[in-house]
N, C-alpha and C. Protein backbone atom coordinates (compact mmCIF):
# COMPACT_ATOMS: atom_id res chain seq x y z
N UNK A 1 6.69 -15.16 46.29
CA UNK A 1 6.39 -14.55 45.02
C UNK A 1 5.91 -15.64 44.07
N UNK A 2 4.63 -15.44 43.28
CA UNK A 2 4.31 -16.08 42.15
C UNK A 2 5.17 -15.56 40.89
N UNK A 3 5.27 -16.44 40.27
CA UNK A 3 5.59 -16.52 38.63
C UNK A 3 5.20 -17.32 37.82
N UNK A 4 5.11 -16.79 36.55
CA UNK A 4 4.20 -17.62 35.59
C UNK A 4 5.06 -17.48 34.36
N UNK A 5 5.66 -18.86 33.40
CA UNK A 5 6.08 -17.87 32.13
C UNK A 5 5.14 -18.16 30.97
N UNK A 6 4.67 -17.10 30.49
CA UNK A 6 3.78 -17.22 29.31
C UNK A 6 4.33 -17.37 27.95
N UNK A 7 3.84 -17.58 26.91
CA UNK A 7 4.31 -17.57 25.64
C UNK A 7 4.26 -16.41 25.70
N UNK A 8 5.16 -15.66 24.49
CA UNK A 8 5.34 -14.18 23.93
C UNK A 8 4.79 -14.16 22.63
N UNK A 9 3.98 -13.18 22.63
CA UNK A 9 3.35 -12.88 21.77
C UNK A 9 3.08 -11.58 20.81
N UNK A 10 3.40 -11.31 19.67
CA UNK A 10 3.87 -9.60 19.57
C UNK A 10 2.81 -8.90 19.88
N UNK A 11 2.38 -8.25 20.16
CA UNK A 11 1.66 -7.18 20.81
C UNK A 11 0.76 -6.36 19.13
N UNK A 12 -0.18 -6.11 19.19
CA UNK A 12 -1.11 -5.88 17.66
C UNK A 12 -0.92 -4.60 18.50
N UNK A 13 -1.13 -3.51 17.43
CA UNK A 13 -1.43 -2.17 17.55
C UNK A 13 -3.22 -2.10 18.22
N UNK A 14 -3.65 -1.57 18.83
CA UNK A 14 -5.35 -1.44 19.52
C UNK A 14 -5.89 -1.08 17.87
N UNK A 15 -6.98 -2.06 17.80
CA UNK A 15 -8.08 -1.15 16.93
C UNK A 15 -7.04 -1.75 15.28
N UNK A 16 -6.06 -2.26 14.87
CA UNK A 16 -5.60 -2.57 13.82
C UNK A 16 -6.05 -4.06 13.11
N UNK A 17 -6.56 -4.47 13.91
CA UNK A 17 -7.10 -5.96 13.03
C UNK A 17 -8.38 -5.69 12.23
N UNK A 18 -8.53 -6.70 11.45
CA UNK A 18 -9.09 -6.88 10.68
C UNK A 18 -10.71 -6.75 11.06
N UNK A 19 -10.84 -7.50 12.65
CA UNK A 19 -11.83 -7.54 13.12
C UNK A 19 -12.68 -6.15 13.54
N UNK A 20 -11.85 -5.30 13.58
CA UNK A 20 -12.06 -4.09 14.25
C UNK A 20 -12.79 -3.02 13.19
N UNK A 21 -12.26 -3.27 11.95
CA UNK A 21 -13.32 -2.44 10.90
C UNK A 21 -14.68 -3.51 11.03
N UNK A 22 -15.36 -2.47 10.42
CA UNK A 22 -17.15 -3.01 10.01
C UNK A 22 -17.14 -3.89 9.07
N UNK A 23 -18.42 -4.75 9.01
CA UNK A 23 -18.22 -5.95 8.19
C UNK A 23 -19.72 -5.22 7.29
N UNK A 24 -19.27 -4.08 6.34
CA UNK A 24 -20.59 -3.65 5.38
C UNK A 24 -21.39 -4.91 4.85
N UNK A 25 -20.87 -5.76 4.35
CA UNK A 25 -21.45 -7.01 3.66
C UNK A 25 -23.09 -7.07 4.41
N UNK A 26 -22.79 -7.21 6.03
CA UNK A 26 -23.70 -7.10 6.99
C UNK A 26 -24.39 -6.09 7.17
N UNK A 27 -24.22 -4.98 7.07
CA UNK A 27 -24.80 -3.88 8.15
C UNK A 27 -25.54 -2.77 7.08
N UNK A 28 -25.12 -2.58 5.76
CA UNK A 28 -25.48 -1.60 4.95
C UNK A 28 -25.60 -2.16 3.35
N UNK A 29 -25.81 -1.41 2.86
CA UNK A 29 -26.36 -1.76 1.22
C UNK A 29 -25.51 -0.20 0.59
N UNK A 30 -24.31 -0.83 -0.69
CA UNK A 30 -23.77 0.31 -1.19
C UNK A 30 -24.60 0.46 -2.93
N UNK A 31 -24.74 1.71 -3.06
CA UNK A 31 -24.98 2.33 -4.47
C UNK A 31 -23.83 3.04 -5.12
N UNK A 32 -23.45 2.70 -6.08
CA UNK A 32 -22.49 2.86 -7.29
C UNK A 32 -22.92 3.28 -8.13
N UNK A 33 -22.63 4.85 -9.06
CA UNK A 33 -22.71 5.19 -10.24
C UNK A 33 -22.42 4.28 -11.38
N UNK A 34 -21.39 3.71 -11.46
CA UNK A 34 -21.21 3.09 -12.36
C UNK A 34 -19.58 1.88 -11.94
N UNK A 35 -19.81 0.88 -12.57
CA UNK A 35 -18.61 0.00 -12.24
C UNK A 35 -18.26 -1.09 -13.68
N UNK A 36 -16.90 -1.49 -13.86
CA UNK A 36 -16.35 -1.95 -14.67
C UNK A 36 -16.87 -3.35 -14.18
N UNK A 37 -17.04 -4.42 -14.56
CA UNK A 37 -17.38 -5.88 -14.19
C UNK A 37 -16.27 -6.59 -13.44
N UNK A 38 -14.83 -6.26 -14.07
CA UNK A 38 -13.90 -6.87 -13.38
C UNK A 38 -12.65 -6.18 -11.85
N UNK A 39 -13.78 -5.18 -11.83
CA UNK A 39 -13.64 -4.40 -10.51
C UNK A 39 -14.85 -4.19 -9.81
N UNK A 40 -15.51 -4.99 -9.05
CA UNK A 40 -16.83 -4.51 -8.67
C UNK A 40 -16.20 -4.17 -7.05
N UNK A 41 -17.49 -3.37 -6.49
CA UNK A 41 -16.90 -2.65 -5.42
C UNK A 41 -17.20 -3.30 -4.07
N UNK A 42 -17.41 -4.35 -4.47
CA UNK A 42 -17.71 -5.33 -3.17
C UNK A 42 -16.01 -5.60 -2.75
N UNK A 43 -15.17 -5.47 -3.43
CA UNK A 43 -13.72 -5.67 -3.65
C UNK A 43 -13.13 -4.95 -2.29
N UNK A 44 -13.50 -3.54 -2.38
CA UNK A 44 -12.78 -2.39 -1.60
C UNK A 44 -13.23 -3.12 -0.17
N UNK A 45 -14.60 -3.49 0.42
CA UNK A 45 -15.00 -3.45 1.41
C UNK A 45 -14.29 -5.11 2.28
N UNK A 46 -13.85 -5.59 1.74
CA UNK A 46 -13.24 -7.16 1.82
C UNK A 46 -11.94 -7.28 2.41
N UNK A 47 -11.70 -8.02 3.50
CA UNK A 47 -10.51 -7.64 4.05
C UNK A 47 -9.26 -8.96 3.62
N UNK A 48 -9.49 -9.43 2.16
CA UNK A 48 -9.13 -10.73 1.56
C UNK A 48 -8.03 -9.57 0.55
N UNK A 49 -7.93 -8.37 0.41
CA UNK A 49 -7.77 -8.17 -0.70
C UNK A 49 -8.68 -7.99 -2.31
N UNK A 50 -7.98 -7.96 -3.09
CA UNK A 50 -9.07 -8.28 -4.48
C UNK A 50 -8.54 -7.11 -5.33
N UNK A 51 -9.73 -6.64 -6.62
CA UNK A 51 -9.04 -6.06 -7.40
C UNK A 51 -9.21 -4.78 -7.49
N UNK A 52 -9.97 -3.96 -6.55
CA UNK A 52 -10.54 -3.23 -6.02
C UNK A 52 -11.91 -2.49 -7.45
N UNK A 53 -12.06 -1.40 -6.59
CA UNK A 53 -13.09 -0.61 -7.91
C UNK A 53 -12.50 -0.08 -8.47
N UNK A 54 -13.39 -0.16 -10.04
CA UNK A 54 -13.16 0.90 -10.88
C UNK A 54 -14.28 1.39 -11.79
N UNK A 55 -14.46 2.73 -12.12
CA UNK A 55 -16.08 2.97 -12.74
C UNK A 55 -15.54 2.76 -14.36
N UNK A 56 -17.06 2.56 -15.03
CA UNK A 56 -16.97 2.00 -16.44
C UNK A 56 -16.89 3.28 -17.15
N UNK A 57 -16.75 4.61 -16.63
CA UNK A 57 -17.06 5.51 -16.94
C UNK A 57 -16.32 6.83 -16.72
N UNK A 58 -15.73 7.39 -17.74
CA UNK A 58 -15.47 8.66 -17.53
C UNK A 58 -16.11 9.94 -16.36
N UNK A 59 -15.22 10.60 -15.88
CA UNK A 59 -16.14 11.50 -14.79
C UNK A 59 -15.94 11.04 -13.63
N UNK A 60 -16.88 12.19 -12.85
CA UNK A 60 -17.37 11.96 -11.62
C UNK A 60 -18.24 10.54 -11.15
N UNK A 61 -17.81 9.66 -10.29
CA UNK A 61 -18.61 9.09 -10.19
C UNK A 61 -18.79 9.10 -7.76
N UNK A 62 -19.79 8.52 -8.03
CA UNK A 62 -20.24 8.52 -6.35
C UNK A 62 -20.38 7.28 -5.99
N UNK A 63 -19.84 6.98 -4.39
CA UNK A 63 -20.17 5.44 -3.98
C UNK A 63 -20.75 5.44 -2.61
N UNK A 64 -22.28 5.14 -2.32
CA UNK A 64 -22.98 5.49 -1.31
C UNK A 64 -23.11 3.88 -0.30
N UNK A 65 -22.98 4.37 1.01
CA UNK A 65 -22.57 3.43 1.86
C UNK A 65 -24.27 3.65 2.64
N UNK A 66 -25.31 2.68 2.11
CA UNK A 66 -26.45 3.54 3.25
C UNK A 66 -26.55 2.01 4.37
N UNK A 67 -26.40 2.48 5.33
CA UNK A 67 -26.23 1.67 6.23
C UNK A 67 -27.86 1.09 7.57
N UNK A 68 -28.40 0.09 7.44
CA UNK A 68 -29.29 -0.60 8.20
C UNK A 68 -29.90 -0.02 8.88
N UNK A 69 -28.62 0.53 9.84
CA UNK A 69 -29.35 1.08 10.64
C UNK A 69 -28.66 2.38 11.16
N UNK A 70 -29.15 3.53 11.56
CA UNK A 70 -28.38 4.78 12.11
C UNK A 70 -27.05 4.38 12.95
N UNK A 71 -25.62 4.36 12.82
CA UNK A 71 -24.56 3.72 13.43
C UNK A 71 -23.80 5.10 13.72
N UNK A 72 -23.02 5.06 15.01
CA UNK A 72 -21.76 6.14 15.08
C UNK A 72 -20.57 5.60 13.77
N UNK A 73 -20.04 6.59 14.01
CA UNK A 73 -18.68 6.02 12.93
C UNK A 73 -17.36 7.07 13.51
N UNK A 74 -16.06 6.27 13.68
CA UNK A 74 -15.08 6.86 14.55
C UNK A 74 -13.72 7.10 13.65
N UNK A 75 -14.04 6.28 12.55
CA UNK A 75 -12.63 6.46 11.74
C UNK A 75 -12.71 5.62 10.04
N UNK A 76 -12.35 6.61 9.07
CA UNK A 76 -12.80 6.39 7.98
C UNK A 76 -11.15 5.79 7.27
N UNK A 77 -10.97 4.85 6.78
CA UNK A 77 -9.52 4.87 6.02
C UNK A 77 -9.91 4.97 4.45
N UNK A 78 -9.26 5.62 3.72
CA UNK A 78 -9.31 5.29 2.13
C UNK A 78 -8.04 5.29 1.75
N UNK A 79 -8.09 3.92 0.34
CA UNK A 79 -6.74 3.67 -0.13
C UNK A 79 -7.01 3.71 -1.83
N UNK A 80 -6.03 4.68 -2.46
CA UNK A 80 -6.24 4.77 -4.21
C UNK A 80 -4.74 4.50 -4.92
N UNK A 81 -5.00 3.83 -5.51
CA UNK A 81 -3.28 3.00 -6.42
C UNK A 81 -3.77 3.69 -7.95
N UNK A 82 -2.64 4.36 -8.19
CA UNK A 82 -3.25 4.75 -9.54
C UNK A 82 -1.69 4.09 -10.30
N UNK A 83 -1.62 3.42 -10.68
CA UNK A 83 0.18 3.01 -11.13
C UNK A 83 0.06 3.71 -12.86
N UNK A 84 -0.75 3.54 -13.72
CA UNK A 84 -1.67 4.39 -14.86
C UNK A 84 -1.45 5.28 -15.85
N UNK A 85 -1.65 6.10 -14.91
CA UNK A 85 -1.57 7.63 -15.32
C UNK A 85 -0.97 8.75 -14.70
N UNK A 86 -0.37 10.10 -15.09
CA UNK A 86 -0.59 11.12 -14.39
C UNK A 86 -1.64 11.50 -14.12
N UNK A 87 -2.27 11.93 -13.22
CA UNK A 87 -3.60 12.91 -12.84
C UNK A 87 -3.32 13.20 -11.83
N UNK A 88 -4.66 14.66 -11.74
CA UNK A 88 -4.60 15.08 -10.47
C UNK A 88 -6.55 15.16 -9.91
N UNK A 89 -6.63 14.23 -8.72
CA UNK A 89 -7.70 13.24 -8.11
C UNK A 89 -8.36 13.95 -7.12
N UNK A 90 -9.71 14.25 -6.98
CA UNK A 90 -10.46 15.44 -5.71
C UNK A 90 -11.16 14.20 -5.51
N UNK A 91 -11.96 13.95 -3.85
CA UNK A 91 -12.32 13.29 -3.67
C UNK A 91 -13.28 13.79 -2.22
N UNK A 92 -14.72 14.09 -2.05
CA UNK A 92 -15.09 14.34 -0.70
C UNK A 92 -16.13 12.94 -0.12
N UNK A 93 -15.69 12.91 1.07
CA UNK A 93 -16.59 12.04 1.95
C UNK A 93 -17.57 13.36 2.60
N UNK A 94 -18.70 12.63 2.50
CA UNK A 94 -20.58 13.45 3.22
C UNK A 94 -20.77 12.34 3.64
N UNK A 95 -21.56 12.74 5.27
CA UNK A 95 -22.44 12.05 6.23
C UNK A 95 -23.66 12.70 5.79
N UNK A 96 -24.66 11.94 5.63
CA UNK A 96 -26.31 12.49 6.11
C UNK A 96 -26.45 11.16 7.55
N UNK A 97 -27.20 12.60 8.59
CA UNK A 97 -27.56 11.76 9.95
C UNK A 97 -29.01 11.08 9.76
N UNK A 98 -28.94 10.10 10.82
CA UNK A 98 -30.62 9.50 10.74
C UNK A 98 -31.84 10.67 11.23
N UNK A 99 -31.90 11.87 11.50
CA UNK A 99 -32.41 12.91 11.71
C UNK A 99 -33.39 13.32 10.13
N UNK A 100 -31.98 13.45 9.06
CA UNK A 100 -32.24 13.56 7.87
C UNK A 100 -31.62 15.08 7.69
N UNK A 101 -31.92 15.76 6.75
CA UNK A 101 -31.09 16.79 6.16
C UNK A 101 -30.09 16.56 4.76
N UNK A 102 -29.90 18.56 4.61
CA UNK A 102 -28.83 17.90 3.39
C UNK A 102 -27.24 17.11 3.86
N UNK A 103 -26.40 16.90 3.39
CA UNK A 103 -25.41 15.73 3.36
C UNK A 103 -24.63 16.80 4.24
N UNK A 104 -23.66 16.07 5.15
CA UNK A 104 -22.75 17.15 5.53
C UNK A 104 -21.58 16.94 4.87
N UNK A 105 -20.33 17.70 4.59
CA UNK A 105 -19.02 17.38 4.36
C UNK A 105 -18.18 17.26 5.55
N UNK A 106 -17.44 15.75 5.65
CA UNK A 106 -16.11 15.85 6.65
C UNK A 106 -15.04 16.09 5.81
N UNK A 107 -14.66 15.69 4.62
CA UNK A 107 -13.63 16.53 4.34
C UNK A 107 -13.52 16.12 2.52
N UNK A 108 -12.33 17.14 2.14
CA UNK A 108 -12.25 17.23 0.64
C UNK A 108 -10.95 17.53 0.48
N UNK A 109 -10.36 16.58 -0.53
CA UNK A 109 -8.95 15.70 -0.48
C UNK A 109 -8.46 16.31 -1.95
N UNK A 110 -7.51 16.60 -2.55
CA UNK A 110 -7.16 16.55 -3.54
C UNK A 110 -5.57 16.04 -3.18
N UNK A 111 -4.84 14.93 -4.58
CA UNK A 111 -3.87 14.00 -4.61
C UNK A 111 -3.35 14.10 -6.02
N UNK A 112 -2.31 14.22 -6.64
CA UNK A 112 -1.50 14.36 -8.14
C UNK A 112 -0.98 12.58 -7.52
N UNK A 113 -1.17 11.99 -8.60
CA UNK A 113 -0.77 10.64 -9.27
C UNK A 113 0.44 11.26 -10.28
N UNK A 114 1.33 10.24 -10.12
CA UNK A 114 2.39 10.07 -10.92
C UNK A 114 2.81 8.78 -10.87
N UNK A 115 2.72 7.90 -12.43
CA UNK A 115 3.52 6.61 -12.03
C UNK A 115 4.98 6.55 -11.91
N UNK A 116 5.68 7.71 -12.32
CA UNK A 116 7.00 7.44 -11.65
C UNK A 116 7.60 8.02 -9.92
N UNK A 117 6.52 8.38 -9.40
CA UNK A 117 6.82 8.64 -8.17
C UNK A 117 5.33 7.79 -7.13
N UNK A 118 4.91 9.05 -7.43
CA UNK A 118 3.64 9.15 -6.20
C UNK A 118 2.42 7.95 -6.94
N UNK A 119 2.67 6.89 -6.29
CA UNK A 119 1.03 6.10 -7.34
C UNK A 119 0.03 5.41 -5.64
N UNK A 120 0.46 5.59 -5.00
CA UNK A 120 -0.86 5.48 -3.65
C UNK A 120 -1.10 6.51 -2.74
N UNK A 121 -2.28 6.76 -2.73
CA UNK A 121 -2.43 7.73 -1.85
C UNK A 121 -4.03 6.82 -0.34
N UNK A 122 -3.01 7.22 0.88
CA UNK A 122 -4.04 6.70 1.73
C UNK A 122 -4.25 7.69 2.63
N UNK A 123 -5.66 7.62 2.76
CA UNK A 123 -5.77 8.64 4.20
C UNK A 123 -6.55 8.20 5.31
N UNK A 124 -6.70 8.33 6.44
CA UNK A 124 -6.93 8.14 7.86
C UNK A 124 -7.38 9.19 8.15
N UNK A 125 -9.04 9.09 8.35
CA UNK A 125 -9.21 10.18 9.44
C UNK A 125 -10.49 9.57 10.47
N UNK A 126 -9.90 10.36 11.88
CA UNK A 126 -10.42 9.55 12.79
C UNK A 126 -11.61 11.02 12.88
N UNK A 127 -12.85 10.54 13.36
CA UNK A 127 -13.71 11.26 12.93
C UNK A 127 -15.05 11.22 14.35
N UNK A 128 -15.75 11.86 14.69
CA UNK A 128 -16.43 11.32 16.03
C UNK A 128 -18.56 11.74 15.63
N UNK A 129 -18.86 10.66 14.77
CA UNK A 129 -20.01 10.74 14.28
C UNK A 129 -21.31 10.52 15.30
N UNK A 130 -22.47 10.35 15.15
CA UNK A 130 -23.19 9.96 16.07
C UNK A 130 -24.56 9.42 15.08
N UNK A 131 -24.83 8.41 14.94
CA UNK A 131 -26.27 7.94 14.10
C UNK A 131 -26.49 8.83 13.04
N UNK A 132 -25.12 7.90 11.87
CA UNK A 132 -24.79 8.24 10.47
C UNK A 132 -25.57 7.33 9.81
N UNK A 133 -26.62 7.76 8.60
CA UNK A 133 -27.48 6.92 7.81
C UNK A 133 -26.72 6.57 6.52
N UNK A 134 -26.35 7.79 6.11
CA UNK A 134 -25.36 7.61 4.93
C UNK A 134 -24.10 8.23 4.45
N UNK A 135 -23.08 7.44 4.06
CA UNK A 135 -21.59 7.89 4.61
C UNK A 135 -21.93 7.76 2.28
N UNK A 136 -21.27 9.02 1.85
CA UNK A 136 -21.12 9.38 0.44
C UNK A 136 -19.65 9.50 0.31
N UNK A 137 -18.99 9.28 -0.78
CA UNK A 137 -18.18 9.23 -1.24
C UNK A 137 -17.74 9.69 -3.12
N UNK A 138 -17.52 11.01 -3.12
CA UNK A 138 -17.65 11.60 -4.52
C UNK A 138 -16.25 11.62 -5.00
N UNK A 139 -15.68 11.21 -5.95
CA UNK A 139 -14.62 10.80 -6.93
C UNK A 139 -14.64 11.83 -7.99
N UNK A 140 -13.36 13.08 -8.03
CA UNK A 140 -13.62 13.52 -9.46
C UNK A 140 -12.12 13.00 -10.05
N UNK A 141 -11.94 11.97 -11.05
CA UNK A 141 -10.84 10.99 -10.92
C UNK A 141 -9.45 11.92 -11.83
N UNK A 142 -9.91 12.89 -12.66
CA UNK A 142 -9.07 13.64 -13.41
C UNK A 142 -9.58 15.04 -13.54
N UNK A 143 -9.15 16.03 -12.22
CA UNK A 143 -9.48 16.89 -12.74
C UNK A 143 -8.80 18.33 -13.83
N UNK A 144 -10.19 18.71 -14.23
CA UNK A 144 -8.77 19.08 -15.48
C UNK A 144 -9.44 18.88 -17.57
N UNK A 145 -8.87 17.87 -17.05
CA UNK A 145 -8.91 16.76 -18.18
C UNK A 145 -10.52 16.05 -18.44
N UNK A 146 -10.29 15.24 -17.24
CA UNK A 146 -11.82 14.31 -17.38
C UNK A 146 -11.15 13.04 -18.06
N UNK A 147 -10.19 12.48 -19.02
CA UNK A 147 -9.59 11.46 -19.45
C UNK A 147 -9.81 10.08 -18.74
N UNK A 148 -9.53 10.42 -17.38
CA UNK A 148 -9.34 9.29 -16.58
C UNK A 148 -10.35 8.49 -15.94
N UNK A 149 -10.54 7.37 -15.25
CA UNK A 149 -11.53 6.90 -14.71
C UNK A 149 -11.74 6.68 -13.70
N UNK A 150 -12.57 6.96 -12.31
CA UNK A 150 -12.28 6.48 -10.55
C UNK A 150 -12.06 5.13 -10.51
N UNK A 151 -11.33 5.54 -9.51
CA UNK A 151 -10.70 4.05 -8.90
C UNK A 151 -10.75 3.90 -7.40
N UNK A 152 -10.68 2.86 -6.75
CA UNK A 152 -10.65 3.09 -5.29
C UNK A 152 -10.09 1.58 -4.63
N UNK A 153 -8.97 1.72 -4.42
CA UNK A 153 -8.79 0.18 -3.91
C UNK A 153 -8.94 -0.38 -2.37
N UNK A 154 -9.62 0.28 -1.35
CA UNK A 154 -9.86 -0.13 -0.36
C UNK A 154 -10.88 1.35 0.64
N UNK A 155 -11.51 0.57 1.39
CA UNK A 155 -12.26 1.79 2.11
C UNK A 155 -12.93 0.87 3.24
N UNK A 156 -12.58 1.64 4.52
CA UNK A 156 -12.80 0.62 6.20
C UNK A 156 -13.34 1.85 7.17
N UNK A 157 -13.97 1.05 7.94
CA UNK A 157 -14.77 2.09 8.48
C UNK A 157 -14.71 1.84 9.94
N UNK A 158 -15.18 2.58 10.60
CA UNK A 158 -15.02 1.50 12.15
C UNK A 158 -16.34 2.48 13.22
């Protein structure tokens, strides 16, 4: 019988590193309605951390991911910290394919913020795309009201 003893090493979850999301910096060019200076949205896409986005602006705002080149896409994460305010936050992600057409919807989220309870909301959805041109992202940050401003502190794609 052979034996070998190896170092131990903890075992990473498949698909959880850092390496494993997309590196947008590279691959796509994002458009922003509007952004505060000391939140720009290069923030969210950075796997350093940072201060994430925030728009300069009351309302609805949109954050468009148009990407190089037609890519599949298998799993979308979004992360929102509202510590702030109460509100209550709608939010839909749209694919348009490299084919072209109007936008499709994968899904539409609504989340109540409370800073004494509920202040992050993250979601995961694993998703099975095929030569996505542009992945949209629509923020209505208070609905209701309108008071409040979008925010978005992280968004990974894979």
């Amino acid at each position: 019988m052979r034996k070998r003893i190896v170092a131990s090493q903890p075992a990473q979850p498949r698909g959880e590193s850092d390496q494993a999301w997309l590196d947008l910096e590279q691959i796509a060019t994002v458009e922003v309605t509007s952004e505060d200076p000391g939140f720009p949205i290069e923030s969210v896409f950075g796997f350093n951390g940072g201060p994430g986005w925030r728009a300069s602006q009351k309302g609805e705002q949109q954050i468009r991911i148009i990407f190089d080149e037609p890519r599949p896409l298998h799993r979308i994460q979004l992360r929102f910290h509202e510590i702030g305010s109460e509100r209550m936050q709608e939010f839909t992600v749209r694919w348009s394919p490299a084919a072209g057409g109007p936008p499709k919807e994968i899904v539409r989220q609504q989340w109540n913020f409370s800073p004494s309870g509920s202040t992050t909301e993250i979601e995961d959805y694993v998703i099975d795309l095929d030569a996505v041109s542009v992945l949209e992202l629509a923020i209505q940050p208070d609905r209701g009201r309108g008071e409040a401003v979008a925010t978005l502190a992280a968004w990974r794609l894979r």
